[in-house]
PDB file of N, CA and C in Angstrom:
ATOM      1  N   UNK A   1     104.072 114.796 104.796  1.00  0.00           N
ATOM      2  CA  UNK A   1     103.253 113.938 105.645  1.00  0.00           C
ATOM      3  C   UNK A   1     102.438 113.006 104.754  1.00  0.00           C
ATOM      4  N   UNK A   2     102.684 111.802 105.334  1.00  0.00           N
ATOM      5  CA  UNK A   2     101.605 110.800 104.500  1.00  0.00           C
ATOM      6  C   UNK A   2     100.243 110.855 104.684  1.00  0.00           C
ATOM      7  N   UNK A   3      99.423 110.708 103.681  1.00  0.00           N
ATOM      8  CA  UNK A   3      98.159 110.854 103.475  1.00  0.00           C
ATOM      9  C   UNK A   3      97.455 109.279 104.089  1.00  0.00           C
ATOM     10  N   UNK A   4      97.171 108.991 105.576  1.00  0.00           N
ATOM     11  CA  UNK A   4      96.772 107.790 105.466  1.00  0.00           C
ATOM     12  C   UNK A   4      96.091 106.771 104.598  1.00  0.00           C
ATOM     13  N   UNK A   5      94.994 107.396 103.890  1.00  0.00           N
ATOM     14  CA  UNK A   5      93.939 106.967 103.093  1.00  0.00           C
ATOM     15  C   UNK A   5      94.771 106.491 102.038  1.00  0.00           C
ATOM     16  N   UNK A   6      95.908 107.325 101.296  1.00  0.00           N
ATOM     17  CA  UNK A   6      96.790 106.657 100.392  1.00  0.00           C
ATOM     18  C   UNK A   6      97.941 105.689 100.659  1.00  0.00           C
ATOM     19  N   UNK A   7      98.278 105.821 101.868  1.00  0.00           N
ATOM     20  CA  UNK A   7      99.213 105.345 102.302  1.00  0.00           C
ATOM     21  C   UNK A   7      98.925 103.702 102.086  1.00  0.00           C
ATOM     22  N   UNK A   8      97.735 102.982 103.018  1.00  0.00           N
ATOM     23  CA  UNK A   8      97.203 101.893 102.683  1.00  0.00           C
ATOM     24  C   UNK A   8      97.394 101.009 101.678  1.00  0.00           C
ATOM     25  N   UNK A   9      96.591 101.533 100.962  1.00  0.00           N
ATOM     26  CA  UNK A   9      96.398 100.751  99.438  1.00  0.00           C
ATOM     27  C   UNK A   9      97.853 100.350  99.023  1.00  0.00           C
ATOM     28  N   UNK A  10      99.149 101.604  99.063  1.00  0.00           N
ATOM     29  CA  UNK A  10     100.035 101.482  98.637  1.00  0.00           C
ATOM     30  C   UNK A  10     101.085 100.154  99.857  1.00  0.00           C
ATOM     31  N   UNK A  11     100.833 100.265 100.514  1.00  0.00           N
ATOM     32  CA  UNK A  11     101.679  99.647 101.615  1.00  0.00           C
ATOM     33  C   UNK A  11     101.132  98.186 101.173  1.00  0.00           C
ATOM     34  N   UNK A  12      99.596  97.771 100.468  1.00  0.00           N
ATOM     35  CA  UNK A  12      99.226  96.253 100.201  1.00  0.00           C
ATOM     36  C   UNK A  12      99.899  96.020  98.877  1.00  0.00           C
ATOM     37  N   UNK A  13      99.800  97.144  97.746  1.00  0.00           N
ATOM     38  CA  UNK A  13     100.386  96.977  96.729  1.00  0.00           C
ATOM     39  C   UNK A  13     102.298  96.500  97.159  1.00  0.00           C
ATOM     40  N   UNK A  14     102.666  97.037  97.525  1.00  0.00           N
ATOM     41  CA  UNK A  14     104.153  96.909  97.851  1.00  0.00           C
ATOM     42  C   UNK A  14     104.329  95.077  98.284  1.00  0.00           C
ATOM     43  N   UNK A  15     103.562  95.159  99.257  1.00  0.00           N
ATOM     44  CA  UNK A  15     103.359  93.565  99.862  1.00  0.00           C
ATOM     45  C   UNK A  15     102.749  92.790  98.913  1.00  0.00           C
ATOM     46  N   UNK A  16     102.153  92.697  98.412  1.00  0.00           N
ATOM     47  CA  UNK A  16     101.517  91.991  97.357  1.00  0.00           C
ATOM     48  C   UNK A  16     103.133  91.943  96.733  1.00  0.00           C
ATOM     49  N   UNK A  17     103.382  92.742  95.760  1.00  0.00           N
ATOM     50  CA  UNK A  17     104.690  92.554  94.566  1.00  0.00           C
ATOM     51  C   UNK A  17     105.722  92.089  95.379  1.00  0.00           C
ATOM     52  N   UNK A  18     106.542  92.006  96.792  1.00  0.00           N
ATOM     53  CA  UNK A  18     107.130  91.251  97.143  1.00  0.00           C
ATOM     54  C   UNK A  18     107.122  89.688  97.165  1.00  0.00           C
ATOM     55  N   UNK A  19     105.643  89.653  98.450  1.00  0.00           N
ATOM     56  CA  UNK A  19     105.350  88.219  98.238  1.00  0.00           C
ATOM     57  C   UNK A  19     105.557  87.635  96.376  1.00  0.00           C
ATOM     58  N   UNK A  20     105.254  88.119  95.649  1.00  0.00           N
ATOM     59  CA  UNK A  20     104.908  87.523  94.145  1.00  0.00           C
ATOM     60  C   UNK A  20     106.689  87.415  93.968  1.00  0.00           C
ATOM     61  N   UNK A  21     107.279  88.809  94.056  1.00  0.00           N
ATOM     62  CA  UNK A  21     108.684  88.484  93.853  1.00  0.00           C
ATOM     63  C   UNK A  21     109.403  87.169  94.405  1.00  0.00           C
ATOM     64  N   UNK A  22     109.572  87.378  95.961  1.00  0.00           N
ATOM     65  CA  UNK A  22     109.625  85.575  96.233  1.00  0.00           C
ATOM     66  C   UNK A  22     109.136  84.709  96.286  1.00  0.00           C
ATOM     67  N   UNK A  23     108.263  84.348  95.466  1.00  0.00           N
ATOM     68  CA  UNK A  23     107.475  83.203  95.186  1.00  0.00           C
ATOM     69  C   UNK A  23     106.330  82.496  96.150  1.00  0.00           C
ATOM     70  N   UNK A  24     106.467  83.692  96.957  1.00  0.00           N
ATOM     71  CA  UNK A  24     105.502  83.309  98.038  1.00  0.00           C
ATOM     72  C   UNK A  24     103.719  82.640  97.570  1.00  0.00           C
ATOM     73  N   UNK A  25     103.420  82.141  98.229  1.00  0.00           N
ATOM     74  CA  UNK A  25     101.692  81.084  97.714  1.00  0.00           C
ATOM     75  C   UNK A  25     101.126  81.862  98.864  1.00  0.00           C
ATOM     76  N   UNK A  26      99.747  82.312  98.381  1.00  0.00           N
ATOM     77  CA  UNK A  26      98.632  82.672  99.927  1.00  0.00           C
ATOM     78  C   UNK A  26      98.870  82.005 100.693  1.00  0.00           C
ATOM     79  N   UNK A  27      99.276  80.809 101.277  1.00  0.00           N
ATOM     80  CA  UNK A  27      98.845  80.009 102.374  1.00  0.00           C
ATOM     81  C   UNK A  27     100.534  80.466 102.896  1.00  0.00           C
ATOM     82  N   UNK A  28     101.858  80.633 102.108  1.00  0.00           N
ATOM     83  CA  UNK A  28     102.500  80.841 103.075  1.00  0.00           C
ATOM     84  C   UNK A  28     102.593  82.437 103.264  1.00  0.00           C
ATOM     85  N   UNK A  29     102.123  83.676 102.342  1.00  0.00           N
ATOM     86  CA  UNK A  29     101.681  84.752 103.158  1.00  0.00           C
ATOM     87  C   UNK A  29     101.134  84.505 104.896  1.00  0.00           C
ATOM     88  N   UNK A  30      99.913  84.079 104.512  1.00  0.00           N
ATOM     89  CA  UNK A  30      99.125  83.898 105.559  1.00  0.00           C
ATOM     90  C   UNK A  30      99.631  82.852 106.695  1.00  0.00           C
ATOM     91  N   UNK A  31     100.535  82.066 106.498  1.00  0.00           N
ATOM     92  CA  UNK A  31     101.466  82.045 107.877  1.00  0.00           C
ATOM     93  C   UNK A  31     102.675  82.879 108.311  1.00  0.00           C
ATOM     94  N   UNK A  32     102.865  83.030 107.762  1.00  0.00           N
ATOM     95  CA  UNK A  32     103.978  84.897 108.125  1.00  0.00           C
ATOM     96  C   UNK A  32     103.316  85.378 108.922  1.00  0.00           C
ATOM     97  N   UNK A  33     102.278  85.836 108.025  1.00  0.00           N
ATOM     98  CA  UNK A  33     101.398  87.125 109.299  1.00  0.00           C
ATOM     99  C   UNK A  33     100.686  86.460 110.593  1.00  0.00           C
ATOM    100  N   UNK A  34     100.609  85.033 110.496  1.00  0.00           N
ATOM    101  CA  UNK A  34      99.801  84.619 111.392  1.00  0.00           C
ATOM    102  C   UNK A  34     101.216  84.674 112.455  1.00  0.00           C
ATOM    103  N   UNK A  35     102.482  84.722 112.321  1.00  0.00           N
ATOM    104  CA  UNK A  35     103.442  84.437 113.577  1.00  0.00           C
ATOM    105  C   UNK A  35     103.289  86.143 114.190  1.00  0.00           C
ATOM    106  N   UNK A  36     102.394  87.211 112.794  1.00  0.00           N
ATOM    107  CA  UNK A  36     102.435  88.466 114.060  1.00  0.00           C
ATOM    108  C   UNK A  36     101.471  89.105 114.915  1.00  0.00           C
ATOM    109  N   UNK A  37     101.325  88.802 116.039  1.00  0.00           N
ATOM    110  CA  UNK A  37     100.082  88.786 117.181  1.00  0.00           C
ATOM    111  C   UNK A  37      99.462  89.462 116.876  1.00  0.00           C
ATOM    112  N   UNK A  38      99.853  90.851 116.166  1.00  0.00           N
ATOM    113  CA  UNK A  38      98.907  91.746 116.054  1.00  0.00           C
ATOM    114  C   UNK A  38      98.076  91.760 114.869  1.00  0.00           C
ATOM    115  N   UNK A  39      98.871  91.446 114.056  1.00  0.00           N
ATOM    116  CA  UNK A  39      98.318  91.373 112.849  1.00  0.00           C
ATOM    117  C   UNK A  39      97.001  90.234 112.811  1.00  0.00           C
ATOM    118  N   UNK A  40      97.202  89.446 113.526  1.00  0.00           N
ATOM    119  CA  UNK A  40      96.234  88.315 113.555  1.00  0.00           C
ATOM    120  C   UNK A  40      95.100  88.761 114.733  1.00  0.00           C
ATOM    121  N   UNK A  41      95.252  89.657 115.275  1.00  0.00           N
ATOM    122  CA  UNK A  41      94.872  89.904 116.397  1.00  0.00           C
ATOM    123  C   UNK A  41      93.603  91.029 115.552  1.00  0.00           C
ATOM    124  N   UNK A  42      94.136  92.307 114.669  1.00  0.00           N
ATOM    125  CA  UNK A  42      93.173  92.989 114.169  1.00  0.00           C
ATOM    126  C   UNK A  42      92.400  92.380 112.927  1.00  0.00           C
ATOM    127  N   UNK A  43      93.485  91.114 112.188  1.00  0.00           N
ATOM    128  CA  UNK A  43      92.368  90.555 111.267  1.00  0.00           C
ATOM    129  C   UNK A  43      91.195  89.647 112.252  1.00  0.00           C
ATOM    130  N   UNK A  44      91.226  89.159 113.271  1.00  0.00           N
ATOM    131  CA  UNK A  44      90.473  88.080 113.645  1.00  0.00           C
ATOM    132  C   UNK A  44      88.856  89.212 114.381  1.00  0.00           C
ATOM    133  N   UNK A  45      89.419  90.936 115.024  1.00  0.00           N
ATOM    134  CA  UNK A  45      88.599  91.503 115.188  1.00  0.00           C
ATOM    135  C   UNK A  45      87.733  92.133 113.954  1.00  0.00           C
ATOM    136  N   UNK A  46      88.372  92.397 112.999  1.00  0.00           N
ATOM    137  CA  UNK A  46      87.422  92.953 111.703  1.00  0.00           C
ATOM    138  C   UNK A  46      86.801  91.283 111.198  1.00  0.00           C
ATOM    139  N   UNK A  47      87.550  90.352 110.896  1.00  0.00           N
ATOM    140  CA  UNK A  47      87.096  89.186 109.694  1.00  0.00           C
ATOM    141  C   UNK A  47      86.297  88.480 110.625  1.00  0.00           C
ATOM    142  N   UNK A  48      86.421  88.318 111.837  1.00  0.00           N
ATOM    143  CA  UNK A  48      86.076  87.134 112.748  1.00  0.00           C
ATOM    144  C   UNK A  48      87.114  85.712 112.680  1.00  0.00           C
ATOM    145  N   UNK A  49      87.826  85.788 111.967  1.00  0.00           N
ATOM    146  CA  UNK A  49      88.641  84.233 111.773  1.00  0.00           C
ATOM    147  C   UNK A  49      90.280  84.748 111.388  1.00  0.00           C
TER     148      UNK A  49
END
């Protein structure tokens, strides 16, 4: 069973070294995730934006 608390960190690390693998830039990360409702949906309730 996964340890949530570890699970995290590792699931950004993973995403992080992809995006870098394909050459991805923050701004087009951050339109990826913006096409997924949810994802934009729990950053806009924690960040406000």
């Amino acid at each position: 069973m996964w340890d949530v608390e570890c699970r995290s960190p590792l699931r950004c690390e993973l995403d992080s070294a992809f995006n870098h693998l394909y050459g991805l830039s923050r701004e087009d990360t951050a339109n990826i995730l913006d096409t997924f409702l949810i994802v934009r949906c729990k950053d806009e309730a924690a960040h406000g934006t």
